[in-house]
Protein backbone atom coordinates (compact mmCIF):
# COMPACT_ATOMS: atom_id res chain seq x y z
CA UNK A 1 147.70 109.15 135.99
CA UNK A 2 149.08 108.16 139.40
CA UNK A 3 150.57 111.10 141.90
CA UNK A 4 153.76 109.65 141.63
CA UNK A 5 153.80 109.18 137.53
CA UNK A 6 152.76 113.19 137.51
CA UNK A 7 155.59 113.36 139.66
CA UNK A 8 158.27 111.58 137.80
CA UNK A 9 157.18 113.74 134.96
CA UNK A 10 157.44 116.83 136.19
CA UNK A 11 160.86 116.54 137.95
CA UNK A 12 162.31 114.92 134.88
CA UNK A 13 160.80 118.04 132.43
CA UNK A 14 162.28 120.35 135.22
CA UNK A 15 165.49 118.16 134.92
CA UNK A 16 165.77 118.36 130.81
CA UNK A 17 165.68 122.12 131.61
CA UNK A 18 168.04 122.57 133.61
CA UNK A 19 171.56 123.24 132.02
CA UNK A 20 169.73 123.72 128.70
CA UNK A 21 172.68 125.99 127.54
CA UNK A 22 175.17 123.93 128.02
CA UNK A 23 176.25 121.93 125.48
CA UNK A 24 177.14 118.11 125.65
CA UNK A 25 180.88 117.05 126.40
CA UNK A 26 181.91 114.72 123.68
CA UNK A 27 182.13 111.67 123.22
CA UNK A 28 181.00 111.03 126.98
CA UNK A 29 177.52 112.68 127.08
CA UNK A 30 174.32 112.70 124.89
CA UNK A 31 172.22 115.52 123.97
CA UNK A 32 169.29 114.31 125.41
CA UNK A 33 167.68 111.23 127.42
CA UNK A 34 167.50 108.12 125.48
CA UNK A 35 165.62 106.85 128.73
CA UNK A 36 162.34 107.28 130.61
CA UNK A 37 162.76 108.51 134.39
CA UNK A 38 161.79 105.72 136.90
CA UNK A 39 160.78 105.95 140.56
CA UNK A 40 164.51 106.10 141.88
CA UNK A 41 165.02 109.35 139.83
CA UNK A 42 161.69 111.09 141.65
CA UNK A 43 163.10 110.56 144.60
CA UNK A 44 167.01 111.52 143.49
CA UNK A 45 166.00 115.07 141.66
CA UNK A 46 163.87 115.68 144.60
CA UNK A 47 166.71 116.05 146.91
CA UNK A 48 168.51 117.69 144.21
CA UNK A 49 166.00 120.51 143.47
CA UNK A 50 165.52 121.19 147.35
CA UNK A 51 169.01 122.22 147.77
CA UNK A 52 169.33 124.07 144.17
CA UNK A 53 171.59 121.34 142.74
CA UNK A 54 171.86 120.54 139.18
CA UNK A 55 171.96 116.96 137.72
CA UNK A 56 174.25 115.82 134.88
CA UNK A 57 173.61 114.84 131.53
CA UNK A 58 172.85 111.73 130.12
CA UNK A 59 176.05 109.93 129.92
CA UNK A 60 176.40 108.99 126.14
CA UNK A 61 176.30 105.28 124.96
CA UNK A 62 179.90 104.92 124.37
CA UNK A 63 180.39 105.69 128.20
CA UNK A 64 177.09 103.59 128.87
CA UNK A 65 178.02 100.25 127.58
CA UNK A 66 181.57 100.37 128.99
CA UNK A 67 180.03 101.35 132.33
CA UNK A 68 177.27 98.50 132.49
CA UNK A 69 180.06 95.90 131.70
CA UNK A 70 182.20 96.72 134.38
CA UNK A 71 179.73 97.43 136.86
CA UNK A 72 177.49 94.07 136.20
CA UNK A 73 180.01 91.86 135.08
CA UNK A 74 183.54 93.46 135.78
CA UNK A 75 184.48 92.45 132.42
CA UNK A 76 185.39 95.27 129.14
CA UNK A 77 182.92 94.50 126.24
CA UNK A 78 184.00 93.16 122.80
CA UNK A 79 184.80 95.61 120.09
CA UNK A 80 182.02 93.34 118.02
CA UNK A 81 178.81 94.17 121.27
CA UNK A 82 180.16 97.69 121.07
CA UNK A 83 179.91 98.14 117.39
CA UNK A 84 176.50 96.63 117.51
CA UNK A 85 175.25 97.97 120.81
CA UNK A 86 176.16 101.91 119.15
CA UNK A 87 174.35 101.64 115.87
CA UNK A 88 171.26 99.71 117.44
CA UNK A 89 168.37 102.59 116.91
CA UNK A 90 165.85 100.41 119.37
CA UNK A 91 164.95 103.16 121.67
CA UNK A 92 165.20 100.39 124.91
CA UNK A 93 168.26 98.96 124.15
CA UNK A 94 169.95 99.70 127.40
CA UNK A 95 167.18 98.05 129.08
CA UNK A 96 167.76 95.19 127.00
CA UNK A 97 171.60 95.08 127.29
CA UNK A 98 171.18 95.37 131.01
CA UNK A 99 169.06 92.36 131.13
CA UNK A 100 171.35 90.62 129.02
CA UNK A 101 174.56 91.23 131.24
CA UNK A 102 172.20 90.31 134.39
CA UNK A 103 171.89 87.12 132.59
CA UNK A 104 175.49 86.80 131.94
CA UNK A 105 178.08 83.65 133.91
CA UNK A 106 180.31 86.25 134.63
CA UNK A 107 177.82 88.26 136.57
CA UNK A 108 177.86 84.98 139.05
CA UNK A 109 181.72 85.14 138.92
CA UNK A 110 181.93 89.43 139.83
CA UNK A 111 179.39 89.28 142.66
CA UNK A 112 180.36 86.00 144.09
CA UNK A 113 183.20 88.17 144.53
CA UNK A 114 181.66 91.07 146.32
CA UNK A 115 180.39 88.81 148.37
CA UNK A 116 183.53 86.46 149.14
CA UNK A 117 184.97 89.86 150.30
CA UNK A 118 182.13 90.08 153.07
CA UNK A 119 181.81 86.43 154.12
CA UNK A 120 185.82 86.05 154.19
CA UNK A 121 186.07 83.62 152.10
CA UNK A 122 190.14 83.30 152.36
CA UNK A 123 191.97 79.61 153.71
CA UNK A 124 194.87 80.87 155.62
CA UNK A 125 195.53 82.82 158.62
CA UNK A 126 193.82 85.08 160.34
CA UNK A 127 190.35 83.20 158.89
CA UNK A 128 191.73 79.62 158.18
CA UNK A 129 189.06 78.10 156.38
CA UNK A 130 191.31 76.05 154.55
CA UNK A 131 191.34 75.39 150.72
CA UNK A 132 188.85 72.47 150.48
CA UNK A 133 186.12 74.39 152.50
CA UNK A 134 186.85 77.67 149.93
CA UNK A 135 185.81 75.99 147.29
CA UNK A 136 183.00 74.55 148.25
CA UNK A 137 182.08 77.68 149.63
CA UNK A 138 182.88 80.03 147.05
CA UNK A 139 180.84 77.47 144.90
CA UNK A 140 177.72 77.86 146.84
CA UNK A 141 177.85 81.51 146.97
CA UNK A 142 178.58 81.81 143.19
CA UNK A 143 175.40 79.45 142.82
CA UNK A 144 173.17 81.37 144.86
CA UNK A 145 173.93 84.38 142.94
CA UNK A 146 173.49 82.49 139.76
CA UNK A 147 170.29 80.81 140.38
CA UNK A 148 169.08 84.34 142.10
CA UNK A 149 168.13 82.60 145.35
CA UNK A 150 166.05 84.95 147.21
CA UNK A 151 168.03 86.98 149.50
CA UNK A 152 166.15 86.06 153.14
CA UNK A 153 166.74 82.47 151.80
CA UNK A 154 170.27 82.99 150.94
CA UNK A 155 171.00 84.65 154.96
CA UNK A 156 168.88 81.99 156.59
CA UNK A 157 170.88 79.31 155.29
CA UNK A 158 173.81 81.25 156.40
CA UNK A 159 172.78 81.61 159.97
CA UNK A 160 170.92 78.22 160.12
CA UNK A 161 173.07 75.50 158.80
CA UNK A 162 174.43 72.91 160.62
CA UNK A 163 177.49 70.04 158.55
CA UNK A 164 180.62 69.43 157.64
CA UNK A 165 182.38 72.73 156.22
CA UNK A 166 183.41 70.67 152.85
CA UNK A 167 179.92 69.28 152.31
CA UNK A 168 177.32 72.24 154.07
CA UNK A 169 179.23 75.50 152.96
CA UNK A 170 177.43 77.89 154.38
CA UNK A 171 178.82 76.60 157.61
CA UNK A 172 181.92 78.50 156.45
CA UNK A 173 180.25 81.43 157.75
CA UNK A 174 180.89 80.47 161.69
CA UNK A 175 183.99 78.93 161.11
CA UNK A 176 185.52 82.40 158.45
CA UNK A 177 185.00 84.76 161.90
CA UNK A 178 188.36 84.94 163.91
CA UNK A 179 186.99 84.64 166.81
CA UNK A 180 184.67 81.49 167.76
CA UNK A 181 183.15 83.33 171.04
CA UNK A 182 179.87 84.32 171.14
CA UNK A 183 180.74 88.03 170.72
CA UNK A 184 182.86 87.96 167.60
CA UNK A 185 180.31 85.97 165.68
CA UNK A 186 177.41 88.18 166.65
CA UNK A 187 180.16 91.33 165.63
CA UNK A 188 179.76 89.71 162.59
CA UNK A 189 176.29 89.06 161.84
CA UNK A 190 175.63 92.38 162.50
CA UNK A 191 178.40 93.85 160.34
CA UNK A 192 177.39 91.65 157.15
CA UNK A 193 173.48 91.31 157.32
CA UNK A 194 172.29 94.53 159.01
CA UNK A 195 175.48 96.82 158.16
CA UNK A 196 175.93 98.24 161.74
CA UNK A 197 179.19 97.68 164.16
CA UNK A 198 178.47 97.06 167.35
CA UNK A 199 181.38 98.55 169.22
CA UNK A 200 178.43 101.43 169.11
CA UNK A 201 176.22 99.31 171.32
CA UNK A 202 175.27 99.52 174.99
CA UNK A 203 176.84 96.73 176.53
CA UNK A 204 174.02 95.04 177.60
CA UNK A 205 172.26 95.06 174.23
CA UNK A 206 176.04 93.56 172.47
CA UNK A 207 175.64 90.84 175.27
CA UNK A 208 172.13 89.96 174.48
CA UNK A 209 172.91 89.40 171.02
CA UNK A 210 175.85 87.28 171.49
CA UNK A 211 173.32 84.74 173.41
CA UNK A 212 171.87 84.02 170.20
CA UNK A 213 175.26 82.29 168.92
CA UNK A 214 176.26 80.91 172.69
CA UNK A 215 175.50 77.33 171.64
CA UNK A 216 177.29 76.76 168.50
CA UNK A 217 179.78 74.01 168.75
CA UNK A 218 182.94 72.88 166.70
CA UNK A 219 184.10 69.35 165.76
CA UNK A 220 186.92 67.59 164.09
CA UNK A 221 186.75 64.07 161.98
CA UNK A 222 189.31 61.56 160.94
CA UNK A 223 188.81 63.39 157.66
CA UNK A 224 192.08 66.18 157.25
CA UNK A 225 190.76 70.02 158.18
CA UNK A 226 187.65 68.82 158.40
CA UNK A 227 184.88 70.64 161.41
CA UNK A 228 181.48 70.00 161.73
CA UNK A 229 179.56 73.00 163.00
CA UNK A 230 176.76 71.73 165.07
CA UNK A 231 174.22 73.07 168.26
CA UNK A 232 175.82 72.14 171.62
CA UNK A 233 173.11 69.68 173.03
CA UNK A 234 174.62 70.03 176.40
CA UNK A 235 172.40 73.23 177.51
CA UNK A 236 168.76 72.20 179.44
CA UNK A 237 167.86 75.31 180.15
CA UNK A 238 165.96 78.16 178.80
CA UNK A 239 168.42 81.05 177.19
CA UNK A 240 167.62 84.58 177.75
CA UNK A 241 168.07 86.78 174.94
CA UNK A 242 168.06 90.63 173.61
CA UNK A 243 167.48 91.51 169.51
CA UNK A 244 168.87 94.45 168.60
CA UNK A 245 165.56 96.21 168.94
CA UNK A 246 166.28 95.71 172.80
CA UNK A 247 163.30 93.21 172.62
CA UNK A 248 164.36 90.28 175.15
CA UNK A 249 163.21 87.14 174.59
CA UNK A 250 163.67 83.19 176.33
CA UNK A 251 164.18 80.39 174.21
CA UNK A 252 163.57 77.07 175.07
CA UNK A 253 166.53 74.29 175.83
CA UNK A 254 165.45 72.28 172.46
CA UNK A 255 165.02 74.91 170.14
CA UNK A 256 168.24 76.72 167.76
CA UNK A 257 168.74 79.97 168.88
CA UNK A 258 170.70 80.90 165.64
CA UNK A 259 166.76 80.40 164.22
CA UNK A 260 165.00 82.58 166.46
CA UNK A 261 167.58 85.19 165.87
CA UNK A 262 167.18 84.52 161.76
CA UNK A 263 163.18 84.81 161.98
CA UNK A 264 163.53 88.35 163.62
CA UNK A 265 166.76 89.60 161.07
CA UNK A 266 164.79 88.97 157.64
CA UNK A 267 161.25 89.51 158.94
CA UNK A 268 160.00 92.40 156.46
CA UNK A 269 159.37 94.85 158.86
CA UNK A 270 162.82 94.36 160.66
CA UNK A 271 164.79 98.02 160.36
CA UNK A 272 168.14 96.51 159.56
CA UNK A 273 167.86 93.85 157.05
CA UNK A 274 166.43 95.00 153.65
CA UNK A 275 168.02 98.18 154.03
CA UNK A 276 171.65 97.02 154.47
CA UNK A 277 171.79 94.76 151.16
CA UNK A 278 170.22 97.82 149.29
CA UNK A 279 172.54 100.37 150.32
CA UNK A 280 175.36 98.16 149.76
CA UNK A 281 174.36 97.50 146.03
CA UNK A 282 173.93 101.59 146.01
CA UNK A 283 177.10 101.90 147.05
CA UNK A 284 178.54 98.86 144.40
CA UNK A 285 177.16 100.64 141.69
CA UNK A 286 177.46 104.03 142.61
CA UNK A 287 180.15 104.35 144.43
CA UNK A 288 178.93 105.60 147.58
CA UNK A 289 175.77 104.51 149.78
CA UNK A 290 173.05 106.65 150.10
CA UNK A 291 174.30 105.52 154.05
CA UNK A 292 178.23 106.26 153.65
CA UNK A 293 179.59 103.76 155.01
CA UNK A 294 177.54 101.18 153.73
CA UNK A 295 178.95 99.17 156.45
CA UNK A 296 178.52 101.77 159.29
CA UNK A 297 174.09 102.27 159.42
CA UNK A 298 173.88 104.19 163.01
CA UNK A 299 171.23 105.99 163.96
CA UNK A 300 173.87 109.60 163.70
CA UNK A 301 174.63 108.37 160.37
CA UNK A 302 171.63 109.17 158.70
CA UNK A 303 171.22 108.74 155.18
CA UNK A 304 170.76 111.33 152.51
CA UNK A 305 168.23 110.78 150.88
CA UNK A 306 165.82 108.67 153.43
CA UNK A 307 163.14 108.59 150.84
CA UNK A 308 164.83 107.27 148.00
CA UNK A 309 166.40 104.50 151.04
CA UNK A 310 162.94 103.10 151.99
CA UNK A 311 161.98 102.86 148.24
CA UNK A 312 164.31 100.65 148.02
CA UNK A 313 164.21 99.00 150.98
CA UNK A 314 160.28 98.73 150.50
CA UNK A 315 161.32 97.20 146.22
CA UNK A 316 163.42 94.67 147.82
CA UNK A 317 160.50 93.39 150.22
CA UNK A 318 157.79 93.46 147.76
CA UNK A 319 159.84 91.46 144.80
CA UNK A 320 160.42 88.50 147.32
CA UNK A 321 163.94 89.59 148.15
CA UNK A 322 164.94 89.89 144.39
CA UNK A 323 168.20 91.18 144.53
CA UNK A 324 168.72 91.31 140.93
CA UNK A 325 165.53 93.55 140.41
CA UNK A 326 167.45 95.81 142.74
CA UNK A 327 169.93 95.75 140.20
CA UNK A 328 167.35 96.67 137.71
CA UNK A 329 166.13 99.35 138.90
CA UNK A 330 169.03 100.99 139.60
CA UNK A 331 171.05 100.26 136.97
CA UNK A 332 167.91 101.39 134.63
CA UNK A 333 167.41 104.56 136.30
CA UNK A 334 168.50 108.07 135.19
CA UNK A 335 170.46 108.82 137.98
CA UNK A 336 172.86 105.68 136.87
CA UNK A 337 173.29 106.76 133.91
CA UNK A 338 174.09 110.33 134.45
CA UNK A 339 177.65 111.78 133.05
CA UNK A 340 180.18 111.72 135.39
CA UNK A 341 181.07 115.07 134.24
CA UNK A 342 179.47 117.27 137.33
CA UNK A 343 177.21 120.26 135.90
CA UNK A 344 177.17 121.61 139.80
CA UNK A 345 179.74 122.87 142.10
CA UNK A 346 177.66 122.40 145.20
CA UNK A 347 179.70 120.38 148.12
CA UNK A 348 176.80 117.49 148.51
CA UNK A 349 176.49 117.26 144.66
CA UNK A 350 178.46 113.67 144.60
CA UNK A 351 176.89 112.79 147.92
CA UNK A 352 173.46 113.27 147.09
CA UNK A 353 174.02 111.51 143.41
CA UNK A 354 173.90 114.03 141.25
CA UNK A 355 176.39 112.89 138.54
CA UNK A 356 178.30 109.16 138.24
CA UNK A 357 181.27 109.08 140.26
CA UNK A 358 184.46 108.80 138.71
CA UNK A 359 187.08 105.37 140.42
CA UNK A 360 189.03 103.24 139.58
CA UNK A 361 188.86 99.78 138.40
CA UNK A 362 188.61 97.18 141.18
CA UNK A 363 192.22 95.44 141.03
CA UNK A 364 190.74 91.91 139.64
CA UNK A 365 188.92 93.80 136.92
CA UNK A 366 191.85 95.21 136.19
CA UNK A 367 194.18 92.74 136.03
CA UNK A 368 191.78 90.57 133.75
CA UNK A 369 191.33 93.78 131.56
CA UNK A 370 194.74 94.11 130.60
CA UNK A 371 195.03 90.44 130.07
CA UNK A 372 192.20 90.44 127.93
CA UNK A 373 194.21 92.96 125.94
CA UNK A 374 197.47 90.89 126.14
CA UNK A 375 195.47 87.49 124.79
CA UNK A 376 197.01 85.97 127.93
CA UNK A 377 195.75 85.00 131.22
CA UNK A 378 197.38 85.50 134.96
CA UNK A 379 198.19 82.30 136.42
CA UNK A 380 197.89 81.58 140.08
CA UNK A 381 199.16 78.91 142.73
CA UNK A 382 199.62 78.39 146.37
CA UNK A 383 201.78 75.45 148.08
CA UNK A 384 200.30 76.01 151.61
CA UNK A 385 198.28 75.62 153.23
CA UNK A 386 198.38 71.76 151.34
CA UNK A 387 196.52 70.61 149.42
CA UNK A 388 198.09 72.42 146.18
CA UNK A 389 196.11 74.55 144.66
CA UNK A 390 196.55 76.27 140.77
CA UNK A 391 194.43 78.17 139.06
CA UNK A 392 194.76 77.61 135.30
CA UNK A 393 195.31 80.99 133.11
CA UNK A 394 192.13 80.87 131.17
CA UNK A 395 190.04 81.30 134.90
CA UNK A 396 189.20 85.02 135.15
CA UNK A 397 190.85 86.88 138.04
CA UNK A 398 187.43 87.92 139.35
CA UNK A 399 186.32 84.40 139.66
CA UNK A 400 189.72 83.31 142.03
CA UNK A 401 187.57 82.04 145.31
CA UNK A 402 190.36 82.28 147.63
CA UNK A 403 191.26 85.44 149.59
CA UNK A 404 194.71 83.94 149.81
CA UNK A 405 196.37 83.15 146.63
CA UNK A 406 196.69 86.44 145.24
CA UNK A 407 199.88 88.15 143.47
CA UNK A 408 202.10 91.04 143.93
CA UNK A 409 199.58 93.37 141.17
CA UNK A 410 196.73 92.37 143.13
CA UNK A 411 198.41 93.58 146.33
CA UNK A 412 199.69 96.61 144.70
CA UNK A 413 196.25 97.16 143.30
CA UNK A 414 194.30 97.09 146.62
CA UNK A 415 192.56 93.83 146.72
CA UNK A 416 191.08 93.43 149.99
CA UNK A 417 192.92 90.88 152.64
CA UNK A 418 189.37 89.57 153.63
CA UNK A 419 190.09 89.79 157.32
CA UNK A 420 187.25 91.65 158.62
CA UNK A 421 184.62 91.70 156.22
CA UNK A 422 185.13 95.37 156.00
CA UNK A 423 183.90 97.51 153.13
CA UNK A 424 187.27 99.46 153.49
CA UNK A 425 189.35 96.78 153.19
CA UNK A 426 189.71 97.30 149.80
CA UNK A 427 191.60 100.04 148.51
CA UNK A 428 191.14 101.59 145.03
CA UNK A 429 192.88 104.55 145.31
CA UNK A 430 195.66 105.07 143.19
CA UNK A 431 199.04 105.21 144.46
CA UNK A 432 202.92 105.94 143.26
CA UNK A 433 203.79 102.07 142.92
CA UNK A 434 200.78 101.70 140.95
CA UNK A 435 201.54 104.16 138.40
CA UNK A 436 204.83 103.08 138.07
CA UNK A 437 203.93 99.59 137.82
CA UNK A 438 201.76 101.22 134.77
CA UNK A 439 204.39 103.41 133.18
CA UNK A 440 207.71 100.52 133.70
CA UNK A 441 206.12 96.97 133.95
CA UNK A 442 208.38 94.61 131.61
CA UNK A 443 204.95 92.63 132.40
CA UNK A 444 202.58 94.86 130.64
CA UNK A 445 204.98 95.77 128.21
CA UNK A 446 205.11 91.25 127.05
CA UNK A 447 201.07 91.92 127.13
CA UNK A 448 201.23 94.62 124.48
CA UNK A 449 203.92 93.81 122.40
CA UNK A 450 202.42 90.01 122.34
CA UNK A 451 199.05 90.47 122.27
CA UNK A 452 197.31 88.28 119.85
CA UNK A 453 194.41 90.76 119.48
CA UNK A 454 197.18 93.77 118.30
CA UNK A 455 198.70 91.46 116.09
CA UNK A 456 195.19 90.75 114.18
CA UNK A 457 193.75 94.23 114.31
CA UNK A 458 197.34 94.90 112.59
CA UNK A 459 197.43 92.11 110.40
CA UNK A 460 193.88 93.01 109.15
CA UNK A 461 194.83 96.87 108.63
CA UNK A 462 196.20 96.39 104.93
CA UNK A 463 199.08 99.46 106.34
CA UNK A 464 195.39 102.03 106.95
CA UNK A 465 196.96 103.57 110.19
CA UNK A 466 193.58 105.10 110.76
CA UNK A 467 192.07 101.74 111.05
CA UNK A 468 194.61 100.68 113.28
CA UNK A 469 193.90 104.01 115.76
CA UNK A 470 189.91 102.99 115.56
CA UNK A 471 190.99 99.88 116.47
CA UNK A 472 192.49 100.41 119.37
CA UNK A 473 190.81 103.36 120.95
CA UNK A 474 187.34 100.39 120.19
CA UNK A 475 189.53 97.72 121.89
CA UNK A 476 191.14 99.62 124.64
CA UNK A 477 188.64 102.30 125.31
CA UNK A 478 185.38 100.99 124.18
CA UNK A 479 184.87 103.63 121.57
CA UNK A 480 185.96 105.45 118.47
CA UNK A 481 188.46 108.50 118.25
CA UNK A 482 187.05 111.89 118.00
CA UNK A 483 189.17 113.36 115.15
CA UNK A 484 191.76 114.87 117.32
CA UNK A 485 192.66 111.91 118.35
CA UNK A 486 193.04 110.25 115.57
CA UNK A 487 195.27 113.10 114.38
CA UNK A 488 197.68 113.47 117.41
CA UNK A 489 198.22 109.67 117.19
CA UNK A 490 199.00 109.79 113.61
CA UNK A 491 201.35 112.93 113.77
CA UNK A 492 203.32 110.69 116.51
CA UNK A 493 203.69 107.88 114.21
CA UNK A 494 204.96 110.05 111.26
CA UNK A 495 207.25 111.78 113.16
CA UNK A 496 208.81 108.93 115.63
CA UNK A 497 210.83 106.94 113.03
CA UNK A 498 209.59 103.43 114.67
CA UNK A 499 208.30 100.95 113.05
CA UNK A 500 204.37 101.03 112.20
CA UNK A 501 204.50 98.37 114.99
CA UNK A 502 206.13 99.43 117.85
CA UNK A 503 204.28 102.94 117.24
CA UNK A 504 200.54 101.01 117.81
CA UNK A 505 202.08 99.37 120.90
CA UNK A 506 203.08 102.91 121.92
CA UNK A 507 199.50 104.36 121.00
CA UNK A 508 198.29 101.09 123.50
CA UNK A 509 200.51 102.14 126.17
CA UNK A 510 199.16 105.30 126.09
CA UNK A 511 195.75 104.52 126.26
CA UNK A 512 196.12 102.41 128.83
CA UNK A 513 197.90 104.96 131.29
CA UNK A 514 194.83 107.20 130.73
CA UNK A 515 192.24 107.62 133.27
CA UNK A 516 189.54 106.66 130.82
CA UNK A 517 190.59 103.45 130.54
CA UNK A 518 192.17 103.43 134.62
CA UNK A 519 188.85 104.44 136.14
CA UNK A 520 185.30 103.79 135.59
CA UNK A 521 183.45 106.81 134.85
């Protein structure tokens, strides 16, 4: 047995030992592990143990397949993949769900997302890419992620391409920075691909980088908001150069600087590149980066855990810039699937990963949630900038390319304006309009009292109000009442005088102004 296998083994025996007398908190953890530690959690319990810290417990599968639906495809399971997914007895089956949601359209739609937040994908001021080049360019990024282009492939095209904006999208990324000097592009390379902002730079070094982006050049056709992003051939002589190593280099008059400057970002060995895009999907599915902010790496922002960072870093290399093995790993590691109920009190036990952290739904996800409860869709529009754009109600919130058409929840919610490319941009932290949006909407209230899917799971009770109260806690919550529950919710409709209808929509109400259903956790 390798040194690291006797490793994994005896952390994760030390682990299982730890908290022994406690018992599980029902119905959100399990007793025990129903999965084999990987390499992550080595390096996770490591950190943990040094500083006397103990881990959660296994969160349970109820809380599991909930989880791994929102956080792959930002999308509540069916009550039917719940049912099955709970009395499966195949000891891998989170393994296999994980690959199956991996292989999922919406997973395209939720991290074409993510990613539209970072390249600012948005038509109208302060980015203007206008709504032609949006789609086009929301459709290449959703493709990449898709087809799983390799990540160095996906950047290089990014930096490299040269076109028309509606027929080479990934031109979109020079022309979606709001400034088209040298400086502000470069502020923007190295924000998105190697996570650091420059205002932190000597001035000299910010300089040299901007020389890398000095010749790109802008266009207009006959053809309406259309730009051709080109290299200015003007230039005949040699440009001098600094990477953000403080390496200087001169390039010749005939060759693409943008190119030199891509070979040196996604060369394996460069410090910046791999770990950026792993820290961010930390952070994505975790909640924080093992760097917080995944957006600010500086060398006095260490990380905190620089083992389990290089790992990583060293996984993403090694798989031929993978990104969805990333995914894998994590997402099939123990420290993913920890309870999010904390078993320590120690300040850095969140920071250092030692149970799931608790937030709330992104404001897409949400939105589509509660119209997947409602039956309904959201529908969206936008008049300018022309040409006239609608969304039809059956497209998913989370796959809405444009920044700009958005909606009064969404705003309320936190989506992100997609100005800056900004990890902080958006804002899921809950707020007084939000919760009385929650507690008042006439909105939500149509969704519930409409909903096609409370009308069947009623129609189909046969007047067994217990069947009804399974149903919805499976719908709405993603798993079945402990008996408590189940009582409470019965006493209420005994004792309310409404009718057997209007009590389930006030039992859906209810559930959906909990935090269980709010948050994922």
């Amino acid at each position: 047995m390798s040194k690291s296998l006797v490793t994994v083994a005896i952390l994760i025996v030390a682990a299982n030992g730890q908290g022994a007398g406690s018992p599980a908190v029902r119905p959100f953890e399990s007793e025990s592990w129903p999965v084999t530690g990987n390499a992550i959690d080595v390096h996770v319990l490591a950190a943990l143990r040094e500083r006397g810290i103990e881990p959660a417990s296994p969160c349970s599968d109820e809380v599991f397949i909930r989880r791994a639906y929102l956080d792959v495809i930002g999308t509540l399971p069916e009550p039917p993949a719940v049912r099955e997914f709970l009395w499966n007895k195949r000891p891998d089956k989170r393994a296999a769900l994980i690959d199956s949601l991996l292989a999922r359209e919406e997973f395209a739609d939720y991290w074409a997302l993510k990613w539209c937040d970072l390249l600012r994908v948005k038509s109208e001021f302060p980015i203007n890419l206008w709504p032609n080049a949006v789609q086009a360019y929301h459709r290449w990024i959703r493709d990449a992620i898709r087809q799983n282009k390799p990540y160095d492939e996906f950047v290089r095209e990014l930096l490299t391409s040269s076109g028309s904006n509606f027929r080479v999208p990934p031109v979109n990324f020079y022309r979606a920075v709001q400034g088209r000097e040298p400086a502000a592009i470069a502020d923007a390379v190295a924000l998105t691909f190697m996570g650091t902002r420059t205002e932190h730079w000597p001035k000299e070094r910010r300089a040299g980088m901007a020389a890398f982006f000095s010749r790109i050049a802008y266009k207009t056709t006959a053809e309406w908001k259309e730009e051709i992003v080109h290299l200015d051939p003007a230039p005949a002589e040699p440009l001098d150069a600094i990477f953000p190593d403080d390496v200087k280099t001169q390039i010749p008059p005939g060759q693409d600087p943008r190119r030199v400057f891509a070979d040196w970002l996604i060369a394996p060995e460069n410090p910046w590149f791999a770990r950026n895009v792993v820290n961010r999907i930390w952070a994505w599915l975790l909640g924080r980066g093992i760097i917080h902010e995944p957006d600010d790496i500086r060398p006095d922002n260490p990380p905190v855990n620089p083992e389990l960072l290089a790992y990583l870093e060293k996984e993403l290399v090694s798989s031929g810039y993978d990104l969805r093995q990333i995914y894998r790993d994590i997402l099939n590691s123990r420290t993913y699937q920890q309870s999010s109920v904390p078993r320590s009190d120690h300040p850095e036990a969140e920071a250092l990963f030692a149970h799931y952290s608790v937030r709330r739904l992104d404001a897409e996800v949400l939105i589509d949630a509660l119209s997947w409860i409602g039956g309904t869709g959201e529908g969206y529009s936008s008049a300018i900038p022309e040409p006239f754009t609608y969304i039809p109600e059956h497209q998913r919130t989370i796959a809405l390319a444009d920044g700009s058409i958005t909606s009064s929840f969404l705003e309320t919610f936190g989506r992100p304006a997609r100005d800056t490319g900004l990890e902080s941009e958006r804002n899921n932290q809950s707020s007084d309009a939000q919760r009385s949006y929650l507690l008042n909407s006439s909105d939500l209230q149509r969704k519930i009292e409409r909903s096609p899917r409370l009308r069947a799971l009623f129609a189909g009770s046969n007047g067994n109000r217990r069947w009804i109260i399974r149903g919805m806690y499976l719908m709405i919550l993603s798993r079945f009442p402990n008996p408590d529950e189940v009582a409470a919710a019965e006493a209420y409709a005994q004792s309310s005088g409404l009718r057997p209808e209007q009590a389930a929509a006030d039992l859906a109400w209810a559930l959906i102004n909990t935090k269980e259903f709010l948050y994922r956790h």
